[in-house]
C-alpha atoms as a PDB file:
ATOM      1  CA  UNK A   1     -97.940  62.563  -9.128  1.00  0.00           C
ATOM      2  CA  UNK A   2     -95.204  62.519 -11.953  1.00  0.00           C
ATOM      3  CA  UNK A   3     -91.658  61.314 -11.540  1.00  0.00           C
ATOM      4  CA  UNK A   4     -88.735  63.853 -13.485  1.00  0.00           C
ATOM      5  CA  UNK A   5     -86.128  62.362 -14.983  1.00  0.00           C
ATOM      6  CA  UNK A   6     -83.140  64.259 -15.684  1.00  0.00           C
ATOM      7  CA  UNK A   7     -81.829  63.770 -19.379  1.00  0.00           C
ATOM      8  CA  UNK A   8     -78.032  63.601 -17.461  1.00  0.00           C
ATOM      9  CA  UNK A   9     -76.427  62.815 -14.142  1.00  0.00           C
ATOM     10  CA  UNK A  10     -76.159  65.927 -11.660  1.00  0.00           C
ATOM     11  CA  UNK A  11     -77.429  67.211  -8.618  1.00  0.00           C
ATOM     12  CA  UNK A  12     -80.208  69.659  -8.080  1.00  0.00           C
ATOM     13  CA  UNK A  13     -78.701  73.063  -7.537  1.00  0.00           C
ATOM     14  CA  UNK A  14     -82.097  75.386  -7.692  1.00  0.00           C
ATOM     15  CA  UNK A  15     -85.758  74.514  -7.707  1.00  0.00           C
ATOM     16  CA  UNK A  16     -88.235  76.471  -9.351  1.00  0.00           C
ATOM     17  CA  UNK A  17     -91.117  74.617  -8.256  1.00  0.00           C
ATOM     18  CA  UNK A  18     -93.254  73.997  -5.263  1.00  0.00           C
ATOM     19  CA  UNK A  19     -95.163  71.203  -4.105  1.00  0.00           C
ATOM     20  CA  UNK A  20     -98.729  71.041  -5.778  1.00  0.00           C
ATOM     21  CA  UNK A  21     -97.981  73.693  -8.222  1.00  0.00           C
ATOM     22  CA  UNK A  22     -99.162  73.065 -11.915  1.00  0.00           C
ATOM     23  CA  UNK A  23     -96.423  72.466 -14.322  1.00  0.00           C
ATOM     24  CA  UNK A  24     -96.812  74.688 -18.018  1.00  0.00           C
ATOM     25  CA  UNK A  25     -95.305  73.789 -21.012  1.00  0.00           C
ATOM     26  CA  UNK A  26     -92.106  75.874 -21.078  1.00  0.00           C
ATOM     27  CA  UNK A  27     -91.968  76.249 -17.478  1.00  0.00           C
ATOM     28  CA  UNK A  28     -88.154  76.062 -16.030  1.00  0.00           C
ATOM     29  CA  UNK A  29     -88.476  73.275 -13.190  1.00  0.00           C
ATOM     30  CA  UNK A  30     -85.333  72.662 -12.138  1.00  0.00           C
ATOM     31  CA  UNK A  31     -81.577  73.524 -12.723  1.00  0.00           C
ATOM     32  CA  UNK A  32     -79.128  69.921 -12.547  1.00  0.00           C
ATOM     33  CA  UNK A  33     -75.169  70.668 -12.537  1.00  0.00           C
ATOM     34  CA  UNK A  34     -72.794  67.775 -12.382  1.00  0.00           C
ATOM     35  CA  UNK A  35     -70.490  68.746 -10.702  1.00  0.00           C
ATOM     36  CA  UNK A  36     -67.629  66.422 -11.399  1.00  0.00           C
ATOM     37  CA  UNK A  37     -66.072  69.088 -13.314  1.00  0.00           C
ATOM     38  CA  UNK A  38     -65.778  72.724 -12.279  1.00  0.00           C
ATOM     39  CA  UNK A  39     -65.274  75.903 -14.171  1.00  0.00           C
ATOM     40  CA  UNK A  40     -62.926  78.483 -12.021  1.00  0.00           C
ATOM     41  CA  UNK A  41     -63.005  81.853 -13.989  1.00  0.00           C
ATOM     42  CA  UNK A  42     -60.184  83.845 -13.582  1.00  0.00           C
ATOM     43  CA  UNK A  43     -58.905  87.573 -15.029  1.00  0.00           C
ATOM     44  CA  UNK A  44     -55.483  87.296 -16.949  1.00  0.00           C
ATOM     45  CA  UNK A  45     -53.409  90.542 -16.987  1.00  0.00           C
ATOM     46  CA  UNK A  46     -52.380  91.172 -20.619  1.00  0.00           C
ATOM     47  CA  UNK A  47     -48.695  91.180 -20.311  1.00  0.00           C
ATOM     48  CA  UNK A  48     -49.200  87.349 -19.181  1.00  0.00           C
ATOM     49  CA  UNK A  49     -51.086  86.320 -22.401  1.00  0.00           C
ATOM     50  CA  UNK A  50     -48.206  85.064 -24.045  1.00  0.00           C
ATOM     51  CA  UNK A  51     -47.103  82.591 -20.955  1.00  0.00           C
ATOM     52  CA  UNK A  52     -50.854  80.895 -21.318  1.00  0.00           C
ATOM     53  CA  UNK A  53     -52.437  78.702 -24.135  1.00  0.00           C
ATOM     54  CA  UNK A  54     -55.489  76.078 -23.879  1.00  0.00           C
ATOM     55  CA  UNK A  55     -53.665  72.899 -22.015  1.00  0.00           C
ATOM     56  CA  UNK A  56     -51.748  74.773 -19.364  1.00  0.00           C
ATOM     57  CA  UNK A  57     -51.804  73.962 -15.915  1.00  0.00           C
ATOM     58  CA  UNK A  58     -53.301  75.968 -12.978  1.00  0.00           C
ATOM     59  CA  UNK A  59     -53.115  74.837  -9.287  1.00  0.00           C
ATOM     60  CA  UNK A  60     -56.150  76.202  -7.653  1.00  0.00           C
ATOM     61  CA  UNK A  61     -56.191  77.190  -3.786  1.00  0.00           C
ATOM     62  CA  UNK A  62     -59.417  77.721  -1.763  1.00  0.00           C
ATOM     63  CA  UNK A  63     -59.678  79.212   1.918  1.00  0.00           C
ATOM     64  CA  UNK A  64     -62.514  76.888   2.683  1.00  0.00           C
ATOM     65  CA  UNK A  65     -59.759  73.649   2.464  1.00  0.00           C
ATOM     66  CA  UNK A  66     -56.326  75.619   2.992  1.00  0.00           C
ATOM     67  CA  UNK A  67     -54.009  72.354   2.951  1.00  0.00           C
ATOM     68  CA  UNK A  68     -55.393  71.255  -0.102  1.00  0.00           C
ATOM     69  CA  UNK A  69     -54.539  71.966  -4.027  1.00  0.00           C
ATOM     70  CA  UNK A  70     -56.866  71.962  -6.620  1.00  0.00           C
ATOM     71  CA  UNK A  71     -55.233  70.915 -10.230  1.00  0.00           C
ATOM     72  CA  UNK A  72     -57.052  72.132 -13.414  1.00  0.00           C
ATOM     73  CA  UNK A  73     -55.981  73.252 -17.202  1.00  0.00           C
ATOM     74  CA  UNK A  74     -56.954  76.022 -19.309  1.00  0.00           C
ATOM     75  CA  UNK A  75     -60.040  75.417 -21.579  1.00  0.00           C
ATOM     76  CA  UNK A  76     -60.711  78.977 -22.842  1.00  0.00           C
ATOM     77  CA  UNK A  77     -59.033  82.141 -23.241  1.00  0.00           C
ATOM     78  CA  UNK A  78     -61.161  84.991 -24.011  1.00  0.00           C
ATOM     79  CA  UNK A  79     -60.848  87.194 -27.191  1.00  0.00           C
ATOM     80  CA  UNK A  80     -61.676  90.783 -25.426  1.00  0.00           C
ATOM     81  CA  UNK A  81     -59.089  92.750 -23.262  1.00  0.00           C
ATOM     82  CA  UNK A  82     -61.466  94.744 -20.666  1.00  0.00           C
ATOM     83  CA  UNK A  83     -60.293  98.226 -21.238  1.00  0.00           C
ATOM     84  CA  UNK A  84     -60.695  99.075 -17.436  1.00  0.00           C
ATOM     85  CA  UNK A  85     -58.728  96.162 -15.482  1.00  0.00           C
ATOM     86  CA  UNK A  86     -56.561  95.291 -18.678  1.00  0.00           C
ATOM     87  CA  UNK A  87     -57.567  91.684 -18.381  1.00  0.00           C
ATOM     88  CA  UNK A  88     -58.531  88.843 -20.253  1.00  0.00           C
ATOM     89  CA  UNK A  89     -60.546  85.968 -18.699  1.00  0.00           C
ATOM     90  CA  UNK A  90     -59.838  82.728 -18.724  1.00  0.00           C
ATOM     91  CA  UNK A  91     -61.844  79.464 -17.760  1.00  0.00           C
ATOM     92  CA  UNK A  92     -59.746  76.662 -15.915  1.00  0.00           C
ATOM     93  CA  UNK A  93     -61.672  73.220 -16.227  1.00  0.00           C
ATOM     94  CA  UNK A  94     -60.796  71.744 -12.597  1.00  0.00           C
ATOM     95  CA  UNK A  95     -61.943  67.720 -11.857  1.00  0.00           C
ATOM     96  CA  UNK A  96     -63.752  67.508  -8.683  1.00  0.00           C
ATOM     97  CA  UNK A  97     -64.629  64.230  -7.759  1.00  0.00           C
ATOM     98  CA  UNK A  98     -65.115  64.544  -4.139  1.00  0.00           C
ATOM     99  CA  UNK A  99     -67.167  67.653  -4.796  1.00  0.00           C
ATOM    100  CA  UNK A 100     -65.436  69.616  -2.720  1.00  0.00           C
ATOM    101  CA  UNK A 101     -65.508  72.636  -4.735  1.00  0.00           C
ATOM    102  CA  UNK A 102     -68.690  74.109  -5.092  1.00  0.00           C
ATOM    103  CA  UNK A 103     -70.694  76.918  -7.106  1.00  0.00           C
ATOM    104  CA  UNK A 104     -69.865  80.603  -6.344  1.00  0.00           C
ATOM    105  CA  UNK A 105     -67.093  79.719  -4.021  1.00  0.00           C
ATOM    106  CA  UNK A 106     -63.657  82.138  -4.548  1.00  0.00           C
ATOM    107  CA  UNK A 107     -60.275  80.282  -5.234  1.00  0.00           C
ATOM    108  CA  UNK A 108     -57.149  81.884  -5.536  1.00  0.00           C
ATOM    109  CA  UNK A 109     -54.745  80.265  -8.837  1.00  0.00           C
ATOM    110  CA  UNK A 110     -51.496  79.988  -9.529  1.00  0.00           C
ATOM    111  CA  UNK A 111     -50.963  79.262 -13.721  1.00  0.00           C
ATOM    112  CA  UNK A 112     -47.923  77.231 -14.122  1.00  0.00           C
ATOM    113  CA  UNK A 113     -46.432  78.711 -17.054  1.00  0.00           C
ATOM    114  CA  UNK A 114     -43.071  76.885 -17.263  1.00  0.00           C
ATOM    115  CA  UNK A 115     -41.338  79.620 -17.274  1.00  0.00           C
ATOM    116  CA  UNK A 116     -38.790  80.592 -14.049  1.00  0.00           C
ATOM    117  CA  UNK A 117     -40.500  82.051 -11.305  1.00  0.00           C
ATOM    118  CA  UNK A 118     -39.226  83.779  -8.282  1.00  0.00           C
ATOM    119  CA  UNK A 119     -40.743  84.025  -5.417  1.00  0.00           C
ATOM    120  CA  UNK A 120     -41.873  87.103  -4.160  1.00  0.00           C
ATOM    121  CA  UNK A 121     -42.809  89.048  -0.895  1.00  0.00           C
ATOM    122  CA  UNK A 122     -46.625  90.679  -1.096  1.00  0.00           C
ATOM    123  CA  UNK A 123     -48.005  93.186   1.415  1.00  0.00           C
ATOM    124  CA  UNK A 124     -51.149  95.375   1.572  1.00  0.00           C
ATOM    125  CA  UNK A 125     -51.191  98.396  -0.247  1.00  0.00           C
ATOM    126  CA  UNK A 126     -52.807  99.946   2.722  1.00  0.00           C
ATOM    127  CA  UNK A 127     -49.607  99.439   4.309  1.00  0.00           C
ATOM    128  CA  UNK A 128     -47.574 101.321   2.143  1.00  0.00           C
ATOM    129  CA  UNK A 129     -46.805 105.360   3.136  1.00  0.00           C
ATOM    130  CA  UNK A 130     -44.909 107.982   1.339  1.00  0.00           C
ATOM    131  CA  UNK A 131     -42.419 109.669   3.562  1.00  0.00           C
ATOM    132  CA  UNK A 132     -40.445 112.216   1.917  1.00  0.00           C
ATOM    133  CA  UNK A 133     -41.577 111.055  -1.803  1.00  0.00           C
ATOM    134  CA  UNK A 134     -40.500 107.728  -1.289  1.00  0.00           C
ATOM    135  CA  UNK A 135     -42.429 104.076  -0.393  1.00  0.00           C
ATOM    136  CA  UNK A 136     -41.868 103.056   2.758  1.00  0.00           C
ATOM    137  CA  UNK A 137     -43.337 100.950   6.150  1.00  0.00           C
ATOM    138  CA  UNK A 138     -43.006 100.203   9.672  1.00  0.00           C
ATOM    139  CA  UNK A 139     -41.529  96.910  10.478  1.00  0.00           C
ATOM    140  CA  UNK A 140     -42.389  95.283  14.252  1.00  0.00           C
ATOM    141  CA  UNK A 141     -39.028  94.767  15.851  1.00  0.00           C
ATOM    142  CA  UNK A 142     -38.271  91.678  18.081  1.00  0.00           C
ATOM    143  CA  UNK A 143     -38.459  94.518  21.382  1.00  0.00           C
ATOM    144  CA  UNK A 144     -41.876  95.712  20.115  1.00  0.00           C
ATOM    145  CA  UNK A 145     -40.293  99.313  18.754  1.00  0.00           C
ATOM    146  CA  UNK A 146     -41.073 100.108  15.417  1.00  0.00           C
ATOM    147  CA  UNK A 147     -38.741 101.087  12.440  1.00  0.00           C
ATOM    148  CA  UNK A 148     -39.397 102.985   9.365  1.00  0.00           C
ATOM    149  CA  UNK A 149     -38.242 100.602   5.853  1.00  0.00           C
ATOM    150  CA  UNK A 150     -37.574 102.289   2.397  1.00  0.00           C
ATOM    151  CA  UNK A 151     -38.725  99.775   0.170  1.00  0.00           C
ATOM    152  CA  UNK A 152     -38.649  99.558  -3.938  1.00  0.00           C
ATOM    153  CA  UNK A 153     -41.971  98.089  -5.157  1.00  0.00           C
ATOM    154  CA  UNK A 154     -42.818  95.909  -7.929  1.00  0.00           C
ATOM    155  CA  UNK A 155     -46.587  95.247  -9.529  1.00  0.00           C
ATOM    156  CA  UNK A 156     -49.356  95.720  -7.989  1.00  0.00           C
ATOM    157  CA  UNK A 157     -51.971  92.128  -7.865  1.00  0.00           C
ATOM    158  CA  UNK A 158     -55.297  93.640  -6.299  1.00  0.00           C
ATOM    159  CA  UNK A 159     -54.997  94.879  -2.406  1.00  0.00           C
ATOM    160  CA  UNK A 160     -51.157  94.098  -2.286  1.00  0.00           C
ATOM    161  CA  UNK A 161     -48.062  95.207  -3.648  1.00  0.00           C
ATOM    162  CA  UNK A 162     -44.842  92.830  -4.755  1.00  0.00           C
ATOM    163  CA  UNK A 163     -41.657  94.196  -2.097  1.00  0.00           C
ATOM    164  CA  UNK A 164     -38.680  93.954  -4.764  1.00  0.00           C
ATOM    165  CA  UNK A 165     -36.359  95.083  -1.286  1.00  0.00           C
ATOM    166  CA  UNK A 166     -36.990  96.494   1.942  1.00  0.00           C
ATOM    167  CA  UNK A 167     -37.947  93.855   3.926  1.00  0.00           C
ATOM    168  CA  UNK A 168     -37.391  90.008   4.223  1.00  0.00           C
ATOM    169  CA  UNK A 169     -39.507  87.087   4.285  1.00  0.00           C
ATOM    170  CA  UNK A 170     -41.442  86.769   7.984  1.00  0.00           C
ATOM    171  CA  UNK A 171     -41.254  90.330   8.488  1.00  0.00           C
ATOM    172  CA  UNK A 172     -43.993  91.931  10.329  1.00  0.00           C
ATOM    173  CA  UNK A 173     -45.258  95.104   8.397  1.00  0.00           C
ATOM    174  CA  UNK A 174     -48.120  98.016   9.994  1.00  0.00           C
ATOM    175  CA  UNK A 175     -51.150  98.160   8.678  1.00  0.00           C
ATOM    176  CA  UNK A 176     -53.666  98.903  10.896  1.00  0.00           C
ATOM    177  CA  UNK A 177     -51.634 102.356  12.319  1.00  0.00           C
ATOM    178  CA  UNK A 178     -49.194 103.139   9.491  1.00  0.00           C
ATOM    179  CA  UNK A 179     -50.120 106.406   9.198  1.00  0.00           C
ATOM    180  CA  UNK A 180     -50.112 107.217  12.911  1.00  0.00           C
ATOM    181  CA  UNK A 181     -46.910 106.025  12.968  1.00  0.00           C
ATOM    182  CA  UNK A 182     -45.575 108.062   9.852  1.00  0.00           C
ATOM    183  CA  UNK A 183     -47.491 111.496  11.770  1.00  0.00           C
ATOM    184  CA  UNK A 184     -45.222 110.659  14.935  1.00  0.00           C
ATOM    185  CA  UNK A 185     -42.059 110.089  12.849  1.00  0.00           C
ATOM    186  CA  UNK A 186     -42.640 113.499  10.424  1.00  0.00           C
ATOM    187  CA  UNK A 187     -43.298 114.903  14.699  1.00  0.00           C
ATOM    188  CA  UNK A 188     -40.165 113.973  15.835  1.00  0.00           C
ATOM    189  CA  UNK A 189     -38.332 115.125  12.732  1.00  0.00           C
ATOM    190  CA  UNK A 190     -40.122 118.210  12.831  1.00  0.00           C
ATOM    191  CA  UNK A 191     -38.895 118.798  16.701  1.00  0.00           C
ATOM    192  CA  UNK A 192     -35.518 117.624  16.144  1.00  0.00           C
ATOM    193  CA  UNK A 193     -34.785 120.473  13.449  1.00  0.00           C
ATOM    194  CA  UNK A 194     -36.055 122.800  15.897  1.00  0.00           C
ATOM    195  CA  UNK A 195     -33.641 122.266  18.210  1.00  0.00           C
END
């Protein structure tokens, strides 16, 4: 029996060995990470470039600990702008001494930039129809009716869709439905010139 010794401090994080088996010369045995430090990799959109350098800070959120913020700072800035998303990546150095975070888990960031910032309402795109040309959805009034909303969008981050107006903050938007709800509108527009 032989005792390993890692050449740094870590934690085991894959095993490429078994019990009994014969160890070659070459022969992976073991991957150690220490974890203290965490890489999050994130996809920059181009237009933000300028807003980011090596230093700056990022506050990293995770659903598996919702209360809590993660604080990091941009190490790297890649060189290559993927032709398809229109993003660079980035690599935020994040200290985890609790090891809370760990490998492969997703994390939402916000990159403080310095610059003024505005808040800004966000909504599934699936929520979004087009009713006579225009972007528009179905709001949940306080009697449980519904009522169409024109709305003037902003960029687009993923699934959702920045509300520039339209609605207001606490709203409850249709998503699951929208388009039944737009057929039944177009229905009752339909009958009413009819008439």
């Amino acid at each position: 029996m032989y005792t390993l010794t890692s050449p740094g401090p870590g934690v085991v994080i894959e095993r490429e060995m078994s019990k009994g088996e014969v160890i070659e010369a070459g022969k992976k045995v073991a991957t150690i990470s220490d974890l203290s430090t965490v890489w999050v990799l994130l996809n920059i959109h181009e237009k933000d470039l300028a807003k980011i350098k090596q230093g700056t800070s990022v506050k990293i959120h995770t659903e598996s600990y919702p209360g809590e913020v993660f604080a990091g700072k941009v190490a790297y800035i890649g060189d290559i702008v993927d032709p398809q998303t229109r993003t660079v990546p980035l690599r935020v150095e994040v200290p985890n001494p609790r090891a809370l975070l760990k490998s492969g888990m997703f994390a939402t960031a916000e990159v403080v930039t310095g610059t003024s910032s505005t808040e800004a309402i966000m909504i599934p795109s699936s929520a979004i129809q087009k009713i006579q040309g225009k972007p528009a959805v179905f709001v949940q009034e306080k009697d449980g009716s519904f009522a169409k909303r024109k709305l003037e969008l902003g960029r687009e981050f993923g699934n959702s869709v920045e509300v520039k107006s339209g609605l207001k903050e606490g709203e409850q938007v249709v998503v699951t439905g929208a388009f039944t709800l737009k057929s039944e509108l177009l229905k009752e527009s339909l009958e009413g010139d009819g008439h």
